[in-house]
Protein backbone atom coordinates (compact mmCIF):
# COMPACT_ATOMS: atom_id res chain seq x y z
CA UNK A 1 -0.55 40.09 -19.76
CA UNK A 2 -2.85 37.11 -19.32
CA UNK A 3 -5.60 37.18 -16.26
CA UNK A 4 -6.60 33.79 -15.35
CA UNK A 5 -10.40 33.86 -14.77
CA UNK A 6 -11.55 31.54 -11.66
CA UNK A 7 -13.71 28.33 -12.65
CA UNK A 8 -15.13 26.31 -9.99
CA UNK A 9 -14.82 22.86 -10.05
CA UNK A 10 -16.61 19.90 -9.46
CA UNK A 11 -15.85 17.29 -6.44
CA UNK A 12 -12.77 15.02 -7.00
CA UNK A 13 -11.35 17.50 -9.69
CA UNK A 14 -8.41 20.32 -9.42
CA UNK A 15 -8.30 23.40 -11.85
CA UNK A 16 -5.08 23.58 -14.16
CA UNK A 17 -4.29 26.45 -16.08
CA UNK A 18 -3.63 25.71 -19.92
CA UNK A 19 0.59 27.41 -20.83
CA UNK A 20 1.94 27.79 -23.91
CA UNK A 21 2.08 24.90 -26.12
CA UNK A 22 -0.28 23.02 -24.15
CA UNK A 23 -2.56 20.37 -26.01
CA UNK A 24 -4.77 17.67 -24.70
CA UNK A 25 -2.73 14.78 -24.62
CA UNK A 26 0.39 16.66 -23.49
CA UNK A 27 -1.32 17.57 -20.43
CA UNK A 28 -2.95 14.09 -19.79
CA UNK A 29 0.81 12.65 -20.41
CA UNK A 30 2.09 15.22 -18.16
CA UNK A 31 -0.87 14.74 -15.09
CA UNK A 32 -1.06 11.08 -15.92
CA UNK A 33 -4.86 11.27 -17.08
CA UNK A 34 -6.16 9.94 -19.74
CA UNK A 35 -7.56 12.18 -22.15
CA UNK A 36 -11.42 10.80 -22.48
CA UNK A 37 -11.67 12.08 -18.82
CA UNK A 38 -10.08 15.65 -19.21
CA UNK A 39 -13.03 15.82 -22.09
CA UNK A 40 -15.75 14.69 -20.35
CA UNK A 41 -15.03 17.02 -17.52
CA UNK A 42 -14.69 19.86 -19.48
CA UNK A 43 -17.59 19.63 -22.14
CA UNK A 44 -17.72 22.73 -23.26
CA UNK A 45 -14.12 23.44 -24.02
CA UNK A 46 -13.08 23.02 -27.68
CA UNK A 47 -10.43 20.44 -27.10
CA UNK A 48 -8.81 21.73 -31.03
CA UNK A 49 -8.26 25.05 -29.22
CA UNK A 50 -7.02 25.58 -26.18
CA UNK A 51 -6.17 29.19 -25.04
CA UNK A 52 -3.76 30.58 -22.85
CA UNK A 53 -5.15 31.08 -19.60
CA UNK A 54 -7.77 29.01 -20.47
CA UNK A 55 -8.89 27.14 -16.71
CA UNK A 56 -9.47 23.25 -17.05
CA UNK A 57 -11.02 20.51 -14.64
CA UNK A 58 -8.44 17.89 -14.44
CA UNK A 59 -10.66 14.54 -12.74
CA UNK A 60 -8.31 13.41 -9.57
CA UNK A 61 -9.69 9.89 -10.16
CA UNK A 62 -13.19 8.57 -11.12
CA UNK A 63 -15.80 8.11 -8.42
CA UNK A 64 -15.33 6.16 -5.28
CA UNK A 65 -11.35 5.41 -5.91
CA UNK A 66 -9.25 6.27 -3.70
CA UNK A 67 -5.98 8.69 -5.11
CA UNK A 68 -2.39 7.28 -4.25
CA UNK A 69 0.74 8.70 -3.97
CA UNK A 70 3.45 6.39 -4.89
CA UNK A 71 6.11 5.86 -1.82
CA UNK A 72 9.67 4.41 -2.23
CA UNK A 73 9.65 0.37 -1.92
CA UNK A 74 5.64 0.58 -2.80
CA UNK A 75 4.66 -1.87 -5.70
CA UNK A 76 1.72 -3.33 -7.06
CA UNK A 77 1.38 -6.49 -4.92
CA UNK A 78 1.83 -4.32 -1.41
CA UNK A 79 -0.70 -1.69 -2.62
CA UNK A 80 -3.20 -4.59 -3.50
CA UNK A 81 -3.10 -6.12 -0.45
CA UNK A 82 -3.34 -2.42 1.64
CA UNK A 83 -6.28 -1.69 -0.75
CA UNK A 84 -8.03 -5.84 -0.69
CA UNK A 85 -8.36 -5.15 -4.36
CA UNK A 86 -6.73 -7.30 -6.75
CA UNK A 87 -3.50 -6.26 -9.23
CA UNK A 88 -5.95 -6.23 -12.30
CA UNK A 89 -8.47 -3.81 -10.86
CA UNK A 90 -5.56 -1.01 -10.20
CA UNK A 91 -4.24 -1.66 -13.53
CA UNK A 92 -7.63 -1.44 -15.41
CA UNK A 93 -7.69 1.84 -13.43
CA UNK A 94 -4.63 3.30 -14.62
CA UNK A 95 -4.52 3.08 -18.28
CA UNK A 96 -0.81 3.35 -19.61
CA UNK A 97 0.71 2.70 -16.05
CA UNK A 98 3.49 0.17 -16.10
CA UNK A 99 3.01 -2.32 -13.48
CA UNK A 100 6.83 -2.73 -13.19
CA UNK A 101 8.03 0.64 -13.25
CA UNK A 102 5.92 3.27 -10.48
CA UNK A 103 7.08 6.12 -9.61
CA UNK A 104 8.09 7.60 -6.49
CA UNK A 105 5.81 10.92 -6.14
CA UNK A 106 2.98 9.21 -8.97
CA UNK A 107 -0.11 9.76 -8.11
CA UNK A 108 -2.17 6.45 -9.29
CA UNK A 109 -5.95 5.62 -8.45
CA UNK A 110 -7.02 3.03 -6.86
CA UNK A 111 -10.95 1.23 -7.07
CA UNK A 112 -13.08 0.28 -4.36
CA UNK A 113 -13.15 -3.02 -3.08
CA UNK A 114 -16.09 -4.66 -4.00
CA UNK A 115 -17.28 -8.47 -3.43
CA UNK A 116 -15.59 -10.18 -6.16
CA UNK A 117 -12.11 -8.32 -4.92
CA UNK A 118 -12.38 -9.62 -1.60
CA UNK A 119 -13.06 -12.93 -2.87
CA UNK A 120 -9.85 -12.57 -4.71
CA UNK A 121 -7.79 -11.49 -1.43
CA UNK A 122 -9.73 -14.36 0.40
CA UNK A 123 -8.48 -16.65 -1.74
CA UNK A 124 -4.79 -15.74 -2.33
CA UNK A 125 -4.42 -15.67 1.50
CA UNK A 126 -6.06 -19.45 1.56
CA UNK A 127 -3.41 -20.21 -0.64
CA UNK A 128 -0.99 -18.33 1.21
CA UNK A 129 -1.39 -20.17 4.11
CA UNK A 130 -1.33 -23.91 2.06
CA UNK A 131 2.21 -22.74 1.04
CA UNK A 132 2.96 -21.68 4.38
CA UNK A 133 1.74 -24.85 6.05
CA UNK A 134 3.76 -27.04 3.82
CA UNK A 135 7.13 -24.88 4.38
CA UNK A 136 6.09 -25.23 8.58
CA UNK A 137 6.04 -29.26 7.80
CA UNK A 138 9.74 -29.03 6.21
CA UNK A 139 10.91 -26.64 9.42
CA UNK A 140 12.49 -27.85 11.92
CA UNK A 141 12.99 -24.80 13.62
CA UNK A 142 9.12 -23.85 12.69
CA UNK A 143 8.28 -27.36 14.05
CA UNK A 144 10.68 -26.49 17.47
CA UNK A 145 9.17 -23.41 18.12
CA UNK A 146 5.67 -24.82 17.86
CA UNK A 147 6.32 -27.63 19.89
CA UNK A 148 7.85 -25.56 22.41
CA UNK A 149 6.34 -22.54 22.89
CA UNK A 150 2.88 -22.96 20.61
CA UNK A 151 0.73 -23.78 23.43
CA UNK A 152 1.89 -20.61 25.84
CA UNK A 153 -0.33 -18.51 27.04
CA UNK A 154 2.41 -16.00 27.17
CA UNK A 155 1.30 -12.69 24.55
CA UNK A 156 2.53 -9.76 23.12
CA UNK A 157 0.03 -6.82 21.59
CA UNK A 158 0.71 -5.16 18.71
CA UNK A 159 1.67 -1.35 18.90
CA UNK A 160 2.15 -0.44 15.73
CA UNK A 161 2.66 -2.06 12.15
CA UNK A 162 2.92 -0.65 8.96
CA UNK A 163 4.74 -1.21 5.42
CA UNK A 164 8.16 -0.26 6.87
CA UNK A 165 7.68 -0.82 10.83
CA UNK A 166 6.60 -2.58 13.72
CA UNK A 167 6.52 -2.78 17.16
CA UNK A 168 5.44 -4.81 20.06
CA UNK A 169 4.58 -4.11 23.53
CA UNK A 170 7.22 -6.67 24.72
CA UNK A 171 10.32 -5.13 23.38
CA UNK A 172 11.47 -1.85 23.63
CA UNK A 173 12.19 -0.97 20.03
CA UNK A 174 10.35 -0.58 16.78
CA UNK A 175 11.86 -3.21 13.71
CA UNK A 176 12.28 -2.43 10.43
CA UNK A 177 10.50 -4.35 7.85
CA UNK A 178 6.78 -4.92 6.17
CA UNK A 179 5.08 -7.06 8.12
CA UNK A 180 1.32 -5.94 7.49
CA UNK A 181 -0.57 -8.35 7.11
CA UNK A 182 1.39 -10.82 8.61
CA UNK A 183 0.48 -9.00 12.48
CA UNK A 184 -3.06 -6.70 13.18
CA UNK A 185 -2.46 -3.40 15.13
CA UNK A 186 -3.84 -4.38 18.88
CA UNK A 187 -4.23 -7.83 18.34
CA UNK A 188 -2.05 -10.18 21.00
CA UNK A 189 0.46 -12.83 19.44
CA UNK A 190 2.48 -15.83 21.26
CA UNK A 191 6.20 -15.25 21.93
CA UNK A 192 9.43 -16.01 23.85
CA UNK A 193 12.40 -13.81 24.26
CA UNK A 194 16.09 -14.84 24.10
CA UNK A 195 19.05 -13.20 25.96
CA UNK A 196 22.87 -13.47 24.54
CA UNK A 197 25.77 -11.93 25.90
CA UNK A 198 26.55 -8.38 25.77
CA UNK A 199 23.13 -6.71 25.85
CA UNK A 200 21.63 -8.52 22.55
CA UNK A 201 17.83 -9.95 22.53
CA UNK A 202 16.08 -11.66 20.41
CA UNK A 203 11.76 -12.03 20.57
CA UNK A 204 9.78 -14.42 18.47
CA UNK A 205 6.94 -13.76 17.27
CA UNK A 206 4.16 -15.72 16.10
CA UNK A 207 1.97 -14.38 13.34
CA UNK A 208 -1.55 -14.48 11.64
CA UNK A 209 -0.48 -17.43 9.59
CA UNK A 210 1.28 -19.15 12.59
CA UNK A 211 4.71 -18.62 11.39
CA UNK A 212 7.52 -17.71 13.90
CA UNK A 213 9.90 -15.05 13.23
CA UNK A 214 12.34 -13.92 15.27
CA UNK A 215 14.27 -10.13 15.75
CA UNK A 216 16.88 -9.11 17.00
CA UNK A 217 17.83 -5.60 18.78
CA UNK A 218 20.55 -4.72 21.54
CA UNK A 219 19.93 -3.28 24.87
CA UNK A 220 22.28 0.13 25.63
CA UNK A 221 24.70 -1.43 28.08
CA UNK A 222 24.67 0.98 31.36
């Protein structure tokens, strides 16, 4: 029988108990760590012989990142933008991740954001919104809607907004779809609403780069 003695460890780090057949790079395949960091956490275990039993610090991630757990539809772009740090930074992070192949339960870490990253983020949204002026110019529903309804003082507030949801204080139901960054939770946005027969609505929305979209949703006929 094998008793597993207790090690503390440090901040940031779990313990992991070393099976049968375990080696160094087996477990940093395995926990997705690269083995440098299991060593330098553990500097006085003899990484040629591992023992049964044996208790190991694993490092969760390096100081001052942030760990995340990989959610269905989540990819490198959306986590980037969640984060304001750019693609490169996770990636330089992550040794041996695959930028086009996560994971749904991975566990990656992500850096802080620091002045250059925000520069980044500041200047893909800049060129964001070129893009998204020209597409308004070619628009004539874009164009329509700004004409008509651009200068309303008529708002709706944001309720809630997230990778997968959002709602607005104006309609009664919560749409699927990622729209972060596109609306800010509690901010106030024109609209209009739109009636068609047999209970369905329609509200459009204007968001943060003064693009109109519109959604749909039916009212329970009584």
């Amino acid at each position: 029988m094998v008793y597993y003695t207790y090690r503390q460890c440090p901040a940031n780090h779990y313990p992991y108990v070393v099976q049968a057949g375990d080696t160094l790079n087996s477990i940093a395949n395995r926990l997705e760590v690269v083995v440098s960091r299991i060593i330098a956490a553990n500097p006085h275990v003899d990484p040629l012989n591992l023992r049964i039993g044996q208790i190991i610090c694993i490092p969760a991630c390096p100081p001052n990142h942030t760990a995340k757990i990989i959610q269905q539809g989540d990819t490198l772009y959306a986590i980037s933008q969640a984060y304001q740090v750019s693609i490169a930074s996770i990636v330089a992070a992550n040794p041996g991740i695959d930028p086009n192949y996560l994971r749904v339960g991975q566990r990656i870490c992500i850096p802080p954001a620091n002045a250059a990253g925000n520069t980044h983020s500041q200047e893909m949204i800049k060129a964001m919104q070129n893009d998204i002026n020209m597409l308004k110019a070619a628009n004539s529903v874009q164009q329509t809607n700004e004409s008509n309804y651009g200068s309303s003082n008529r708002v709706t507030r944001i309720l809630h907004v997230t990778d997968r949801e959002l709602r607005f204080d104006a309609a009664p139901v919560t749409f699927s779809g990622n729209y972060k960054g596109h609306y800010t939770l509690g901010k106030s946005y024109p609209y209009y609403t739109d009636a068609a027969m047999g209970g369905q609505r329609g509200i459009t929305v204007k968001d943060n780069f003064g693009v109109w979209h519109t959604f749909s949703y039916r009212v329970p006929m009584t």
